[in-house]
N, C-alpha and C. Protein backbone atom coordinates (compact mmCIF):
# COMPACT_ATOMS: atom_id res chain seq x y z
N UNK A 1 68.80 -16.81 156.79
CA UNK A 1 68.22 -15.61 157.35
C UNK A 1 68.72 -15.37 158.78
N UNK A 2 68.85 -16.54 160.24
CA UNK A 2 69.30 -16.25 160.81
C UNK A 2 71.09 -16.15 160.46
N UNK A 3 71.37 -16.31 159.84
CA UNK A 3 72.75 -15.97 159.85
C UNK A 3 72.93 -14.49 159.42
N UNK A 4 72.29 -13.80 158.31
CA UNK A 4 72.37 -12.60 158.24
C UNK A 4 71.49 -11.92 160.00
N UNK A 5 70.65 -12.53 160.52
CA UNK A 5 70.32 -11.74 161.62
C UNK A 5 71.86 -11.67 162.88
N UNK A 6 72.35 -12.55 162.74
CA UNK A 6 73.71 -12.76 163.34
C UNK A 6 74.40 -11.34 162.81
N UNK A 7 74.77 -11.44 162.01
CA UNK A 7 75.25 -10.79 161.35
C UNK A 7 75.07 -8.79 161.50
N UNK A 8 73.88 -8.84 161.71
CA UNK A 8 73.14 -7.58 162.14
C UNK A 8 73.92 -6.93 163.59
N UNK A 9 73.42 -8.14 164.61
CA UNK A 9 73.46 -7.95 165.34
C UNK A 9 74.84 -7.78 166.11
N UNK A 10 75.71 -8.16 165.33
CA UNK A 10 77.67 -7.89 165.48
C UNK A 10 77.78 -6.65 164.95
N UNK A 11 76.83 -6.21 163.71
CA UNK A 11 77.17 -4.76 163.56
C UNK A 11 76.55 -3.66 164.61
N UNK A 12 75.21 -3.73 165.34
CA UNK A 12 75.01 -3.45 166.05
C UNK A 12 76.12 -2.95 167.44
N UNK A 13 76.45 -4.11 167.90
CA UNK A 13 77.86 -4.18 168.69
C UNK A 13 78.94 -3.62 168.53
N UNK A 14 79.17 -3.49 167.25
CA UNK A 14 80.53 -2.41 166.62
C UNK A 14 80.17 -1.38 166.69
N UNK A 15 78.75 -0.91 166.68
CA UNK A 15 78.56 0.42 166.59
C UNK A 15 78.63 1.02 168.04
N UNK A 16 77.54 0.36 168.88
CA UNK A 16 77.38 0.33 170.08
C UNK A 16 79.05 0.62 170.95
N UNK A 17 79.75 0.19 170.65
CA UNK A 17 81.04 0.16 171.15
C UNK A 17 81.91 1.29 170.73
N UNK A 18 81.43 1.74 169.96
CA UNK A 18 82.50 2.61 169.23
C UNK A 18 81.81 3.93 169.12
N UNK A 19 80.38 4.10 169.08
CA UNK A 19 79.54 5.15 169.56
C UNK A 19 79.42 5.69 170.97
N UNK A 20 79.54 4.67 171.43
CA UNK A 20 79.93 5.25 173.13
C UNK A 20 80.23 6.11 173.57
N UNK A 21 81.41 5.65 172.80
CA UNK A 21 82.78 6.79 173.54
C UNK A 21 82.50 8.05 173.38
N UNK A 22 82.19 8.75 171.72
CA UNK A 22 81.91 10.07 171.89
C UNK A 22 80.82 10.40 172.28
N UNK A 23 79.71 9.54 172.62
CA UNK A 23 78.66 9.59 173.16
C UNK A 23 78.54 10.02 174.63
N UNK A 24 79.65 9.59 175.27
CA UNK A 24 79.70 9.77 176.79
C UNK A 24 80.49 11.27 176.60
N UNK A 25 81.51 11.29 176.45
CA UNK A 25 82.38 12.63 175.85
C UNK A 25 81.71 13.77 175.89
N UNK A 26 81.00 13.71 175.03
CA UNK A 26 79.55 14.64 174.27
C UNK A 26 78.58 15.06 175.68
N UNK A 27 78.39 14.07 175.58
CA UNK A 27 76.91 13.86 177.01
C UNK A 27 77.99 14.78 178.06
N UNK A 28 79.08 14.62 178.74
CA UNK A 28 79.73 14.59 179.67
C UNK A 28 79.73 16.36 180.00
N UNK A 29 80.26 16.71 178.62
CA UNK A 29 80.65 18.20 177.86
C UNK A 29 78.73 18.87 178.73
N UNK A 30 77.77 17.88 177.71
CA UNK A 30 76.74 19.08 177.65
C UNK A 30 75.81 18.51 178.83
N UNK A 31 75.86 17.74 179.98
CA UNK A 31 76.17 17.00 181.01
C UNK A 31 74.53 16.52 181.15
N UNK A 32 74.33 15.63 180.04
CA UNK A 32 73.30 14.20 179.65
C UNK A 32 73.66 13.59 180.87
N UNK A 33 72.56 13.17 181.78
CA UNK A 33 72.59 12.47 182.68
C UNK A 33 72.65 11.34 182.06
N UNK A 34 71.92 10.36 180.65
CA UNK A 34 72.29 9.28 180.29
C UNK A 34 73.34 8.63 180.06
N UNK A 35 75.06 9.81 180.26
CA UNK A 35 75.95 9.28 180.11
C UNK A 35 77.08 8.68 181.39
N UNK A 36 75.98 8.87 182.82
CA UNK A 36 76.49 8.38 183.51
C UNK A 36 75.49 7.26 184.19
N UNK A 37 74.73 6.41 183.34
CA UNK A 37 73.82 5.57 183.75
C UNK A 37 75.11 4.44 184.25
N UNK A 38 75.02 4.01 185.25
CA UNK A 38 75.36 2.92 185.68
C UNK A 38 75.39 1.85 184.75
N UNK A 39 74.53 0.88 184.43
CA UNK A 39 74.05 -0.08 183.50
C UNK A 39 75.03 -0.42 181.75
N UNK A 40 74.47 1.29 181.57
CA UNK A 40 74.85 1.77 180.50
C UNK A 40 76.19 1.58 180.33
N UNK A 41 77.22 1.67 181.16
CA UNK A 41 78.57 2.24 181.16
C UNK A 41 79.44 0.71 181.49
N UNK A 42 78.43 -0.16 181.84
CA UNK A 42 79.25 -0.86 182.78
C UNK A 42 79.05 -2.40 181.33
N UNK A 43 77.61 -2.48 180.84
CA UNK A 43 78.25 -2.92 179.70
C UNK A 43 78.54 -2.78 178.68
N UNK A 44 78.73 -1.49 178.83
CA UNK A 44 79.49 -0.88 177.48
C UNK A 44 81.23 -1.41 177.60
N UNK A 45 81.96 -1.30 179.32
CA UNK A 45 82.87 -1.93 179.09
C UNK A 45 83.19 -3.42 179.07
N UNK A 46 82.50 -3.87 179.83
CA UNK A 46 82.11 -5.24 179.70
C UNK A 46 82.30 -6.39 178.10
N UNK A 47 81.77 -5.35 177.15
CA UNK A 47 81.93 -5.77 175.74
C UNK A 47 82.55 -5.47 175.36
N UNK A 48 83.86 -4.58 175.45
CA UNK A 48 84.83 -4.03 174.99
C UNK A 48 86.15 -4.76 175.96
N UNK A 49 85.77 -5.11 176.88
CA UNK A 49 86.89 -6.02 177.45
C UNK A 49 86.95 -7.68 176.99
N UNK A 50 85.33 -8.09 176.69
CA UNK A 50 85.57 -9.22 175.98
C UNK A 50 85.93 -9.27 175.18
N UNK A 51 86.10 -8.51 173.93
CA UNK A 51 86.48 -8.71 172.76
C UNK A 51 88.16 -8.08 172.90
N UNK A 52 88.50 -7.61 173.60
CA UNK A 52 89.91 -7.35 173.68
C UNK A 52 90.81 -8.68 174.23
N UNK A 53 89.89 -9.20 174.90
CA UNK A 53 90.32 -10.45 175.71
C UNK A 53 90.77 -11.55 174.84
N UNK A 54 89.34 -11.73 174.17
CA UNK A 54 89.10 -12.99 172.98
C UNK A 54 90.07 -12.37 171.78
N UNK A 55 90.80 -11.28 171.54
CA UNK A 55 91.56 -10.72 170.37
C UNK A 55 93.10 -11.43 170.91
N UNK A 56 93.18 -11.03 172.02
CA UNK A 56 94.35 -10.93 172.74
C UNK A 56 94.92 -12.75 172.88
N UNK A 57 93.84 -13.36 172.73
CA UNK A 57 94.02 -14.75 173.49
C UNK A 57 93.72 -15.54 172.02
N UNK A 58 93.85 -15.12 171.11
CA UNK A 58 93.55 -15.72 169.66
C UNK A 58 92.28 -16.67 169.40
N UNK A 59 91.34 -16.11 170.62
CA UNK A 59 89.75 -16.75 170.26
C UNK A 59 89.44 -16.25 169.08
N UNK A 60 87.74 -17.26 168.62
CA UNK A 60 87.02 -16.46 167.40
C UNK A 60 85.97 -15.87 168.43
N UNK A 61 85.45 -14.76 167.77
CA UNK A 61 84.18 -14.32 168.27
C UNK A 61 83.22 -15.76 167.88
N UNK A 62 82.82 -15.56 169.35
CA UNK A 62 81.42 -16.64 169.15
C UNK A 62 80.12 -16.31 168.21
N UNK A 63 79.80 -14.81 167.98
CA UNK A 63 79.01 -14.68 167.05
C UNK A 63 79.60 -14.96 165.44
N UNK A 64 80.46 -15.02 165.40
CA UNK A 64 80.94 -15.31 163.84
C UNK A 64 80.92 -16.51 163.89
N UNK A 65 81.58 -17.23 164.40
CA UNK A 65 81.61 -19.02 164.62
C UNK A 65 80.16 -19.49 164.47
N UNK A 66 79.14 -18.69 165.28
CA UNK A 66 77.77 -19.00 164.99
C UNK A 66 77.58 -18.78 163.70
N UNK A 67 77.59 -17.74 162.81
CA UNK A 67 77.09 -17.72 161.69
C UNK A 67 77.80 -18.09 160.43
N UNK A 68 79.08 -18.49 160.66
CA UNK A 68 79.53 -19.57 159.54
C UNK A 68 79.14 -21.10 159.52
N UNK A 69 78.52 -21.09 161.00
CA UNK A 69 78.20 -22.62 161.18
C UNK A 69 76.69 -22.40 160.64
N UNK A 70 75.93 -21.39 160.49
CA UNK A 70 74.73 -21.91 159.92
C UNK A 70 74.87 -21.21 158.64
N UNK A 71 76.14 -20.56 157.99
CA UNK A 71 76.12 -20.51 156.36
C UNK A 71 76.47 -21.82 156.01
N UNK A 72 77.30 -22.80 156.58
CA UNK A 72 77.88 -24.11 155.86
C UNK A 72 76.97 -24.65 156.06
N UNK A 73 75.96 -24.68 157.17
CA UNK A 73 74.45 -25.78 157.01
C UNK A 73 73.71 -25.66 156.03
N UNK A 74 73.79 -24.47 155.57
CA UNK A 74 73.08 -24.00 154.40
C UNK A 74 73.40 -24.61 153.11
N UNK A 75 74.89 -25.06 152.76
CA UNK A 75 75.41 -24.79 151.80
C UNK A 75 76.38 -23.58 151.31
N UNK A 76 75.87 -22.79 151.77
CA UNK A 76 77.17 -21.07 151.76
C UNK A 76 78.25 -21.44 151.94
N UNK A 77 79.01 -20.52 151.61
CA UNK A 77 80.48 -20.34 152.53
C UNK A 77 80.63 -20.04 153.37
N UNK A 78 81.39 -20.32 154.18
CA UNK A 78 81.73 -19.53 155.24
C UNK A 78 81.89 -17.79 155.25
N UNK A 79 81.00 -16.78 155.73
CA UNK A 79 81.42 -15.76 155.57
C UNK A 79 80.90 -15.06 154.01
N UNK A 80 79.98 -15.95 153.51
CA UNK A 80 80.22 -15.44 151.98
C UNK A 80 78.49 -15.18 152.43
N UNK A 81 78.11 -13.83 151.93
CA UNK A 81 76.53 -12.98 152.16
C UNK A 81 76.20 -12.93 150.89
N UNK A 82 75.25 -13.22 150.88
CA UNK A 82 74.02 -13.17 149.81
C UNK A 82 73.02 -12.09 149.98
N UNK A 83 72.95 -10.87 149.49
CA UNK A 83 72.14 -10.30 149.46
C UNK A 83 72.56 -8.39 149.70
N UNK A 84 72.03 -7.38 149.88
CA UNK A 84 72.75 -5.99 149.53
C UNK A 84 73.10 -6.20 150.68
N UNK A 85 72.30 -5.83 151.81
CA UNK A 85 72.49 -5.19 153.32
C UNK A 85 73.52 -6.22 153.46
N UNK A 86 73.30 -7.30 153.75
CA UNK A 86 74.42 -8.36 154.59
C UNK A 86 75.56 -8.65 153.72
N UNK A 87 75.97 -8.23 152.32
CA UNK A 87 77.37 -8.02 151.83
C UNK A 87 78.13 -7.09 152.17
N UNK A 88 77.15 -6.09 152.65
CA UNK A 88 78.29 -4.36 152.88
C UNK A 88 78.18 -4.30 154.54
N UNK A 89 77.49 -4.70 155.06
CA UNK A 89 77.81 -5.31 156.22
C UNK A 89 78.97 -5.93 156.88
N UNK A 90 79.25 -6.74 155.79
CA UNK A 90 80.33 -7.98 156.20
C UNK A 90 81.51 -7.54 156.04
N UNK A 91 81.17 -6.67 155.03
CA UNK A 91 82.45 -6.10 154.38
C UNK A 91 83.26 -4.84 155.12
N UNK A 92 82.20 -4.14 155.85
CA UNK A 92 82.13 -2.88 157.33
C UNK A 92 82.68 -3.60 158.10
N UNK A 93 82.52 -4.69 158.68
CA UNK A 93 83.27 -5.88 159.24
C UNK A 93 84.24 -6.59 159.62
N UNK A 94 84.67 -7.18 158.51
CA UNK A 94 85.67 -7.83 158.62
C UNK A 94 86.92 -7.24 157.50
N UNK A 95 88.06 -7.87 157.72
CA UNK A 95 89.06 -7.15 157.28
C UNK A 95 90.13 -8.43 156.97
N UNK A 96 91.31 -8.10 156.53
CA UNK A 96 92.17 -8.99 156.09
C UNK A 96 93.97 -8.28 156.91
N UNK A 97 93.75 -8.48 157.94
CA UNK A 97 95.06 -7.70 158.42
C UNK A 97 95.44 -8.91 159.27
N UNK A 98 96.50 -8.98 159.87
CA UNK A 98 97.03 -10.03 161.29
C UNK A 98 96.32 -10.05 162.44
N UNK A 99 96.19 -10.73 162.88
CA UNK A 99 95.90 -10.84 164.01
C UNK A 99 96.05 -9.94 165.07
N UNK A 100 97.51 -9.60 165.30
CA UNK A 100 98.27 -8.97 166.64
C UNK A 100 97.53 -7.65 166.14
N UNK A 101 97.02 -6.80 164.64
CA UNK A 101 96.71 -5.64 164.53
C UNK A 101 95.14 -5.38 165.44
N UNK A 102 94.58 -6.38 164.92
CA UNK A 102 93.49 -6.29 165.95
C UNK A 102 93.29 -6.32 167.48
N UNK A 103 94.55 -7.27 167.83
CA UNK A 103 94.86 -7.51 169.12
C UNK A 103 95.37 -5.87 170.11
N UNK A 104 95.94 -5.04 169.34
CA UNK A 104 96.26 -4.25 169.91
C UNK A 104 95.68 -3.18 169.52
N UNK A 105 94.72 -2.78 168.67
CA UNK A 105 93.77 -2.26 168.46
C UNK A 105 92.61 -2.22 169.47
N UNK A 106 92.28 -3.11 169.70
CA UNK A 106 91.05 -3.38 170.52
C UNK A 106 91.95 -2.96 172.19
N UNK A 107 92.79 -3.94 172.35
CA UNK A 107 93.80 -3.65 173.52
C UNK A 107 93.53 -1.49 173.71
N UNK A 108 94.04 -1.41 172.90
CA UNK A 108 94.27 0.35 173.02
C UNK A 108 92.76 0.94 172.72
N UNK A 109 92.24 0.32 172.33
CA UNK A 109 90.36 0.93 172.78
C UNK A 109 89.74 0.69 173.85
N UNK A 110 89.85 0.00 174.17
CA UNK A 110 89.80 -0.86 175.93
C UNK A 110 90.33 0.26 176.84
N UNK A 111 91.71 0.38 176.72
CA UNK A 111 92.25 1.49 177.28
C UNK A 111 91.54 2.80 177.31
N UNK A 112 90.72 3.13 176.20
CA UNK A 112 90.14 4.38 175.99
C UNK A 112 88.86 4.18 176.97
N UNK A 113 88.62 3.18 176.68
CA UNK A 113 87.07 3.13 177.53
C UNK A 113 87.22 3.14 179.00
N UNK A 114 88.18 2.45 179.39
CA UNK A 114 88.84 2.36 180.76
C UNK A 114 88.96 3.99 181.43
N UNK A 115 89.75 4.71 180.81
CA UNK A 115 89.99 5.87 180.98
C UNK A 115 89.00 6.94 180.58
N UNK A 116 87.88 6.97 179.70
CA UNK A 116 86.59 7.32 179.91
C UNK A 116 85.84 6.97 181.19
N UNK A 117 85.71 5.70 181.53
CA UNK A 117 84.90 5.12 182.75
C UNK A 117 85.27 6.00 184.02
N UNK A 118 86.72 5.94 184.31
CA UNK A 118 87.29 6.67 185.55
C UNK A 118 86.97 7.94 185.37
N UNK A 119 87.37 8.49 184.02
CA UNK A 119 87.00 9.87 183.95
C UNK A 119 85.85 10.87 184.14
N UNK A 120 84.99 10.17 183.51
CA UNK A 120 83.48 10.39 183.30
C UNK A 120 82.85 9.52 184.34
N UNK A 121 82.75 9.25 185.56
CA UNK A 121 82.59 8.05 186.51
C UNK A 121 80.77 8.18 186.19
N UNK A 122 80.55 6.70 186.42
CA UNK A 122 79.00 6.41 186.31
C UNK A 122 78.58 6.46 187.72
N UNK A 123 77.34 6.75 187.23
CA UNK A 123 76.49 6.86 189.03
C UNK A 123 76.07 5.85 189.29
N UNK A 124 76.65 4.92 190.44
CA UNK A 124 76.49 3.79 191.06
C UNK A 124 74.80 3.93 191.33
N UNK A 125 74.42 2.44 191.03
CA UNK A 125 73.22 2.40 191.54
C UNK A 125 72.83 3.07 193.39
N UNK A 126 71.29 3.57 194.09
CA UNK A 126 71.74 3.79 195.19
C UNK A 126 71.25 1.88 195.85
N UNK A 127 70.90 1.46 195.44
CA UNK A 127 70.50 0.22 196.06
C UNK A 127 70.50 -0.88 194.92
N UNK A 128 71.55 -1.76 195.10
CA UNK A 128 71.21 -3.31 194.19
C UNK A 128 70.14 -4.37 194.45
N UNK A 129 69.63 -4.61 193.27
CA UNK A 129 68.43 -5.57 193.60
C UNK A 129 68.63 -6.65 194.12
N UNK A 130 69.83 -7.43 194.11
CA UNK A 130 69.97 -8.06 194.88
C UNK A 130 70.75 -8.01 196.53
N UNK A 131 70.91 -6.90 196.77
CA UNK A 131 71.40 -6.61 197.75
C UNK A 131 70.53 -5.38 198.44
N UNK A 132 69.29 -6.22 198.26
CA UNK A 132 68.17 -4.62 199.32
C UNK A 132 68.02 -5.07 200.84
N UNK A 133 67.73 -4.19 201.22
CA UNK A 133 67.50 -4.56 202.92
C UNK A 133 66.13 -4.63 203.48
N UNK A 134 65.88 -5.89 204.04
CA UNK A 134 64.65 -6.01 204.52
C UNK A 134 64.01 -5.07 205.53
């Protein structure tokens, strides 16, 4: 069960990442102050640079590594879902291509977000919590 919650929660992240973009776009157009939240923007790239990073550098995602390690505790396969939601999930997911395709995939979405960020600039906080003045 926690491995399908793993599991959730990487799709979550794909979405989150990839909803963004026209999300800010959109917002920008019909000028949603939520699309220049500071917070918002900053780990939106934040997660899109890690995973370009970890693509680029032939890491595994640490959330997958997590949840094949508690399908094999189980008995499962690695990667192998039991049940509706977390088969078509997995399958939204993951893919069977090379490596370098993802690597430069993600690489050239990174880029997009990069060039959203500058474009669409977020509104700096006016005071950091850790940097207030007595």
């Amino acid at each position: 069960m926690l491995a399908d919650a793993i599991l959730l929660l990487h799709a979550v992240i794909v979405f989150f990442n990839i909803a963004a973009v026209p999300f800010i776009w959109v917002g920008h157009v019909l000028k949603w102050k939520a699309v220049r939240n500071f917070y918002f923007r900053v780990v939106h790239l934040l997660l899109i640079a890690f995973i370009a990073a970890e693509s680029v550098f032939g890491a595994a995602c640490p959330l997958t590594v997590w949840e094949d390690q508690l399908r094999l505790q189980t008995g499962s396969d690695a990667r192998y879902h039991r049940g509706f939601v977390a088969h078509w999930v997995h399958r939204l997911l993951f893919y069977d291509l090379d490596q370098w395709v993802f690597a430069v995939g993600y690489v050239v979405f990174l880029g997009l977000v990069v060039f959203t960020f500058l474009r669409v600039k977020p509104h700096w906080p006016r005071r950091w919590p850790f940097f207030r003045r007595s």
